[in-house]
Every structure is written in structure tokens, then in C-alpha cells.
C-alpha atoms as a PDB file:
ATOM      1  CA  UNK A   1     138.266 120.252 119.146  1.00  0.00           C
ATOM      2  CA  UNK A   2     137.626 117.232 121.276  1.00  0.00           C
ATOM      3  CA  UNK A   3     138.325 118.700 124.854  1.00  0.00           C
ATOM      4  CA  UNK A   4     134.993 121.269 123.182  1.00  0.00           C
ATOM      5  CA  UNK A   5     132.953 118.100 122.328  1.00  0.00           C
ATOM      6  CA  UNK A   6     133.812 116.902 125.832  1.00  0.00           C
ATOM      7  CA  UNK A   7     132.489 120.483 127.861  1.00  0.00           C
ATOM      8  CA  UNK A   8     129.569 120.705 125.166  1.00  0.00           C
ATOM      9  CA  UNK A   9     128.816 116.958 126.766  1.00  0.00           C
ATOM     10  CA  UNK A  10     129.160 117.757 129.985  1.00  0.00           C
ATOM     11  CA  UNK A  11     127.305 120.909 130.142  1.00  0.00           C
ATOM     12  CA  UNK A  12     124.415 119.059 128.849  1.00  0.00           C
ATOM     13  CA  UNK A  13     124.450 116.079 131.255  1.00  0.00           C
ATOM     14  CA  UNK A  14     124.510 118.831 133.633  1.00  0.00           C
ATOM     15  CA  UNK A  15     121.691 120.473 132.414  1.00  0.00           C
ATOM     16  CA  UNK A  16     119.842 117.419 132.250  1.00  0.00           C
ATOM     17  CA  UNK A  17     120.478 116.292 135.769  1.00  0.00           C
ATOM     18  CA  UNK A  18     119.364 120.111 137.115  1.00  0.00           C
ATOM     19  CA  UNK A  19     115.834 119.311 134.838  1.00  0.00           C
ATOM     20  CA  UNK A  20     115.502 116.007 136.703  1.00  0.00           C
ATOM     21  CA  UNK A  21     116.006 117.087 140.417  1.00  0.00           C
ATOM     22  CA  UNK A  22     113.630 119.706 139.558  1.00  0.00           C
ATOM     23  CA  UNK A  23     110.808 116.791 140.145  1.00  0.00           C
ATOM     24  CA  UNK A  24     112.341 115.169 142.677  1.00  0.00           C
ATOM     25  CA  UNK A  25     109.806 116.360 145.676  1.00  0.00           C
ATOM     26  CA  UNK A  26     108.028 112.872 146.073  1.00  0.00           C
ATOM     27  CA  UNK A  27     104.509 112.189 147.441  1.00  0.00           C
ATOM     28  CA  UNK A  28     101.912 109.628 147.977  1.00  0.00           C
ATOM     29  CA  UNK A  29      98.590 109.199 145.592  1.00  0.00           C
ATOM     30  CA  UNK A  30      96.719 106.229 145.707  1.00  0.00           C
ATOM     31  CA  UNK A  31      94.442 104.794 143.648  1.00  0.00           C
ATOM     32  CA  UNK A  32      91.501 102.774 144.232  1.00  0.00           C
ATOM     33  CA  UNK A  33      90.575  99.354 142.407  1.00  0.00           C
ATOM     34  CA  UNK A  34      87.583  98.007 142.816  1.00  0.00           C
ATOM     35  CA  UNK A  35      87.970  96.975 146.642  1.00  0.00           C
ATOM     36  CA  UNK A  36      91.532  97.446 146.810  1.00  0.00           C
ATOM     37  CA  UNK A  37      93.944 100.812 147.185  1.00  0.00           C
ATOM     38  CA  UNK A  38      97.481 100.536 145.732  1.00  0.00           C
ATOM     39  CA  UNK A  39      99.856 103.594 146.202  1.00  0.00           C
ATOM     40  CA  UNK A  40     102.840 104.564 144.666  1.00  0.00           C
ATOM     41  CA  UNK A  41     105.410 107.498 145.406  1.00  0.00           C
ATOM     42  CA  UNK A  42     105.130 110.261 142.354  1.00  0.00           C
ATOM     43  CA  UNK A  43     107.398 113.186 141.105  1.00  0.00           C
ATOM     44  CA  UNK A  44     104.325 116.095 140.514  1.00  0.00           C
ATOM     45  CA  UNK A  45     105.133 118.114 137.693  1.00  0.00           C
ATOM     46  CA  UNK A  46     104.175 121.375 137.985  1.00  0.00           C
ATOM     47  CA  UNK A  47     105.830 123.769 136.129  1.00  0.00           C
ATOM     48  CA  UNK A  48     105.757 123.804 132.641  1.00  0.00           C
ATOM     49  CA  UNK A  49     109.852 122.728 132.195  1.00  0.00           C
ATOM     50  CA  UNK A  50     108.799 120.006 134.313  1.00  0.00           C
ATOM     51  CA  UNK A  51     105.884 118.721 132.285  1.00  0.00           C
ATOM     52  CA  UNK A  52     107.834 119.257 128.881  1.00  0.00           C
ATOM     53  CA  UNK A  53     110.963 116.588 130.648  1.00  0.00           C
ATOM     54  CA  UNK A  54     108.483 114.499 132.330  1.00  0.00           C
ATOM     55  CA  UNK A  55     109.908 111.006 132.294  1.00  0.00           C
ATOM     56  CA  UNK A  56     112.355 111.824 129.199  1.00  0.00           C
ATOM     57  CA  UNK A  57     115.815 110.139 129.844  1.00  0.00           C
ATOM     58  CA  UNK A  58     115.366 107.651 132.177  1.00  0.00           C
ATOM     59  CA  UNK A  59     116.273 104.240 132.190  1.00  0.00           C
ATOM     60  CA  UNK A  60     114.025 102.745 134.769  1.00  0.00           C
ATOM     61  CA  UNK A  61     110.947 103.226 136.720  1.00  0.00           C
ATOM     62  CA  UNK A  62     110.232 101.247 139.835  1.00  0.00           C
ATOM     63  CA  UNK A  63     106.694  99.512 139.589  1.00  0.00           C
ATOM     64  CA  UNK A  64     105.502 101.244 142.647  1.00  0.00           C
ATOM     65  CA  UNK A  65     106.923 104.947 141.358  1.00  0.00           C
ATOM     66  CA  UNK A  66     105.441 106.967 138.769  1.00  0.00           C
ATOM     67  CA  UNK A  67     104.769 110.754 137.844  1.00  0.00           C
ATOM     68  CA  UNK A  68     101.751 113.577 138.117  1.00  0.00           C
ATOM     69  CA  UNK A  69     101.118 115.649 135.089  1.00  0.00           C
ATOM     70  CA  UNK A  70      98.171 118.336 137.331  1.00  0.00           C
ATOM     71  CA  UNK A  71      96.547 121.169 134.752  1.00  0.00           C
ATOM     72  CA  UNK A  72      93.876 124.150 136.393  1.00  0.00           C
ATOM     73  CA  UNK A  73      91.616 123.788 134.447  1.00  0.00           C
ATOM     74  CA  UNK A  74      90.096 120.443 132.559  1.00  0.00           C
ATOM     75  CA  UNK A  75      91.354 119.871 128.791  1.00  0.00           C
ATOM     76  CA  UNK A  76      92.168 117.508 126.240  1.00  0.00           C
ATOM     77  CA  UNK A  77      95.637 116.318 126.976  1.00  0.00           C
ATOM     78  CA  UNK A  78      98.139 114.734 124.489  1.00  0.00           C
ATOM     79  CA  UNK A  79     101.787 112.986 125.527  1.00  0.00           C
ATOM     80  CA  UNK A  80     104.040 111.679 123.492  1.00  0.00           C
ATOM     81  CA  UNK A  81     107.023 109.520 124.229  1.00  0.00           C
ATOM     82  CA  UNK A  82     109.837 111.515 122.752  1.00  0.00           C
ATOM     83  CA  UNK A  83     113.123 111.053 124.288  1.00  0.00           C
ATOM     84  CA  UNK A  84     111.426 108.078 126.907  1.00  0.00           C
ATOM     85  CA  UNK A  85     113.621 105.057 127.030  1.00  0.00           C
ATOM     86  CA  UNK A  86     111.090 102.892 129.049  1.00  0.00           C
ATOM     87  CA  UNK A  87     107.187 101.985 128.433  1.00  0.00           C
ATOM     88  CA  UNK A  88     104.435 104.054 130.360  1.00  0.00           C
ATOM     89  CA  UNK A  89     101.185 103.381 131.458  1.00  0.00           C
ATOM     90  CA  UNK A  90      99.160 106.904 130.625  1.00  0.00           C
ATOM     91  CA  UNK A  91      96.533 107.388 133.291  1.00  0.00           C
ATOM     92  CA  UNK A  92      94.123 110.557 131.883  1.00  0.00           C
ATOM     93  CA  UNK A  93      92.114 111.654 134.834  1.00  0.00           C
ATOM     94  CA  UNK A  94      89.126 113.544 135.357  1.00  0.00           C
ATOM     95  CA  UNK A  95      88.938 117.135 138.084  1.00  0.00           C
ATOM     96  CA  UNK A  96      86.740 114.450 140.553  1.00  0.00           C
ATOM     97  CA  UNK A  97      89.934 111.538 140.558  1.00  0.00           C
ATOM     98  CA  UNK A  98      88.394 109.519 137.999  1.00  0.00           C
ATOM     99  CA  UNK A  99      90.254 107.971 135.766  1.00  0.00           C
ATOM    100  CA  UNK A 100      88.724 108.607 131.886  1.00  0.00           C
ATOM    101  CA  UNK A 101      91.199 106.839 129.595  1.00  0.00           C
ATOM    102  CA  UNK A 102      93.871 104.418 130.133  1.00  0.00           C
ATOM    103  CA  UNK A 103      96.649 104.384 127.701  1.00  0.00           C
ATOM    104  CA  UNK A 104      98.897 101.181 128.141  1.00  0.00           C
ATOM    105  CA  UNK A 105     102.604 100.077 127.603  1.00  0.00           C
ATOM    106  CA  UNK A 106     102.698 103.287 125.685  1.00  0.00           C
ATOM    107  CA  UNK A 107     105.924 102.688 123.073  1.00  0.00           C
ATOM    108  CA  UNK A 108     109.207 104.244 123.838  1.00  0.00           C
ATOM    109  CA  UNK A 109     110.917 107.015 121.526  1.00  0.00           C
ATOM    110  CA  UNK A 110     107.684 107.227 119.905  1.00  0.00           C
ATOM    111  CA  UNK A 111     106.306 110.836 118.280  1.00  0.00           C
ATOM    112  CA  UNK A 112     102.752 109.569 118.210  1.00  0.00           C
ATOM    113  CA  UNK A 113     100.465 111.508 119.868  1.00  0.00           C
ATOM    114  CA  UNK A 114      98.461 109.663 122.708  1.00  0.00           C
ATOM    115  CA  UNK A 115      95.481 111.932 123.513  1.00  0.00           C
ATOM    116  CA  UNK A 116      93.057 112.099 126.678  1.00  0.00           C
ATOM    117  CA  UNK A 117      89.740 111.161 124.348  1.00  0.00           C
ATOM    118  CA  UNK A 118      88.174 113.799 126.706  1.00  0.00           C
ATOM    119  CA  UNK A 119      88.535 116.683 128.731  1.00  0.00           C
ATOM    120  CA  UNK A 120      90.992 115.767 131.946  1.00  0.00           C
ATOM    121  CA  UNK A 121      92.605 117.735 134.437  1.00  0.00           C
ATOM    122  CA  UNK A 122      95.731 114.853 135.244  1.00  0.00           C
ATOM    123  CA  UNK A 123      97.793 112.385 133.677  1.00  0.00           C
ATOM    124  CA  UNK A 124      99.753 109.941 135.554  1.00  0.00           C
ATOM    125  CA  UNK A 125     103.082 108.300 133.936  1.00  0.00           C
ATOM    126  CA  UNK A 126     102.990 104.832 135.864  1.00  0.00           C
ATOM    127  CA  UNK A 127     105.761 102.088 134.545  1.00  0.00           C
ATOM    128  CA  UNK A 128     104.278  99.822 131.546  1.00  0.00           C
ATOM    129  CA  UNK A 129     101.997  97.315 132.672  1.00  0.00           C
ATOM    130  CA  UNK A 130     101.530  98.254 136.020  1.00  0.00           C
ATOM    131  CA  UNK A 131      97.556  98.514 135.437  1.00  0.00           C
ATOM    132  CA  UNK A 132      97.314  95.325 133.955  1.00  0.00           C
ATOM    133  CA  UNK A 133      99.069  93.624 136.744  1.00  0.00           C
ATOM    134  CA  UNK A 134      97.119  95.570 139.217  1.00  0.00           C
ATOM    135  CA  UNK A 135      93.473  95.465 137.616  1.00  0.00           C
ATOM    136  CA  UNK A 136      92.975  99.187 137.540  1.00  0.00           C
ATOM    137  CA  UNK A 137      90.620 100.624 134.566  1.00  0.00           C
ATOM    138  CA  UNK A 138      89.095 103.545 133.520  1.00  0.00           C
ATOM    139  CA  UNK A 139      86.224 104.474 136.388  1.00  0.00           C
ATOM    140  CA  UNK A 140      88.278 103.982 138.846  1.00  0.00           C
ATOM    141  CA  UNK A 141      89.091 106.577 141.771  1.00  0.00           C
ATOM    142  CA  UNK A 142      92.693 108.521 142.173  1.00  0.00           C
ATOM    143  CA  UNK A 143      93.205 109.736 145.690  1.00  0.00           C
ATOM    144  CA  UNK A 144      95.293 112.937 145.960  1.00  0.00           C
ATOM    145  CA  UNK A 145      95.485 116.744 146.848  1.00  0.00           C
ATOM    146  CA  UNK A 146      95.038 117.699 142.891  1.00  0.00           C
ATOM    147  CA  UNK A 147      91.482 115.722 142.921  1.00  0.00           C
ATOM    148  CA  UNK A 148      88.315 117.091 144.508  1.00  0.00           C
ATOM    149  CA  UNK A 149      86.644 114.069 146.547  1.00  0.00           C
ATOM    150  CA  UNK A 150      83.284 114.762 145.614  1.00  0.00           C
END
């Protein structure tokens, strides 16, 4: 019986760790604050397995590192933090780059539903408090291939 516990445990730490490289394709979005630009290197989530492990199971999340969340077509959004070990900073952001709704130092494990407040086409998963430190708010501009620039 415990040599099956044991496989059953590895098959899902295997499992897991196929999920997370999944996301690992990294790029560059930057977003603009008042008269300064900070960028951090993201994991886009694309598919749909991708969105529904987002950040689930990690134990860290470098301040400059963070994760895309890109839908077709603008929508209310809702996250949760399910399975999420560390505190998030929700960006919800509007088709144009905009950001709509900030959600911050979201609570980890939690089942509470954290919705856009608004139709959005984006949310980015930054580490908890990393818009505080960094004064960005809700008006200002994302820069990156999912957002049109007008």
C-alpha cells in the first residue's frame, strides 16, 4: 500500500511540474506610471489549462515577475486564489492597456471571488504589493502585444 501512495505522489508532482512549464515562455510588458515605465518578465497564459493553474502552487514570485491572463474578447473577469500559496496583486485591464481595477495583496488559499467591476480583456498576477511600492493605479497604461495602443 505505501510504495501506491508513493507512485500516486509522484505521478502528481509530475503532472504538476508538466502544468507549470507549460507557461514558462517569458516576455516583457511594461507598464506605465505616471512619468515612469517599470517592466517585469511574465508567463502569458493562453490556453485555458494554463489560465485554470495560473499561479496555483508556487511558493514565490520575484517582485519584478508576474503572469498574463489575455481573453478575445472584453468580459467581466473573476480569479480566485485557490490553491495560491503567495499574495497577488490583480491587475484587470481594459482591450486599449488600461488598467480598470486594481485588486491588491489579494489573500492566499482564498475561494472568494475577486471580480473585474467591468468588462476587461487582461488580468495580470503581479506579487502582493508590488503596485503599492511602485505607485501604479487604475488609469494607468500596460504596454504589450495583447493591448491595442490607441
Amino acid at each position: 500500500m505505501g510504495l501506491f501512495v508513493i507512485w500516486i505522489l509522484a505521478a502528481a508532482l509530475t503532472i504538476h511540474a508538466g502544468h507549470a512549464a507549460q507557461t514558462k515562455r517569458v516576455e516583457t510588458l511594461t507598464i506605465v506610471a505616471g512619468n515612469k515605465q517599470h517592466s517585469f518578465s511574465i508567463e502569458v497564459a493562453e490556453t485555458e489549462q494554463q489560465k485554470s493553474l495560473g499561479l496555483m502552487f508556487r511558493k514565490s514570485l520575484d517582485p519584478g515577475a508576474g503572469m498574463l491572463f489575455p481573453y478575445a474578447q472584453p468580459q467581466e473577469l473573476t480569479m480566485w486564489m485557490r490553491n495560491t500559496y503567495i499574495p497577488l496583486d490583480m491587475l484587470f485591464i481594459k482591450s486599449d492597456g488600461v488598467i480598470h481595477r486594481i485588486a491588491e495583496n489579494t489573500e492566499p488559499f482564498s475561494e472568494e471571488i475577486i471580480a473585474s467591476k467591468g468588462n476587461v480583456s487582461a488580468v495580470l498576477e503581479l506579487a502582493g504589493g508590488v503596485t503599492r511600492k511602485l505607485g501604479i493605479k487604475a488609469g494607468d497604461k500596460v504596454l504589450h502585444r495583447y493591448f491595442s495602443s490607441e
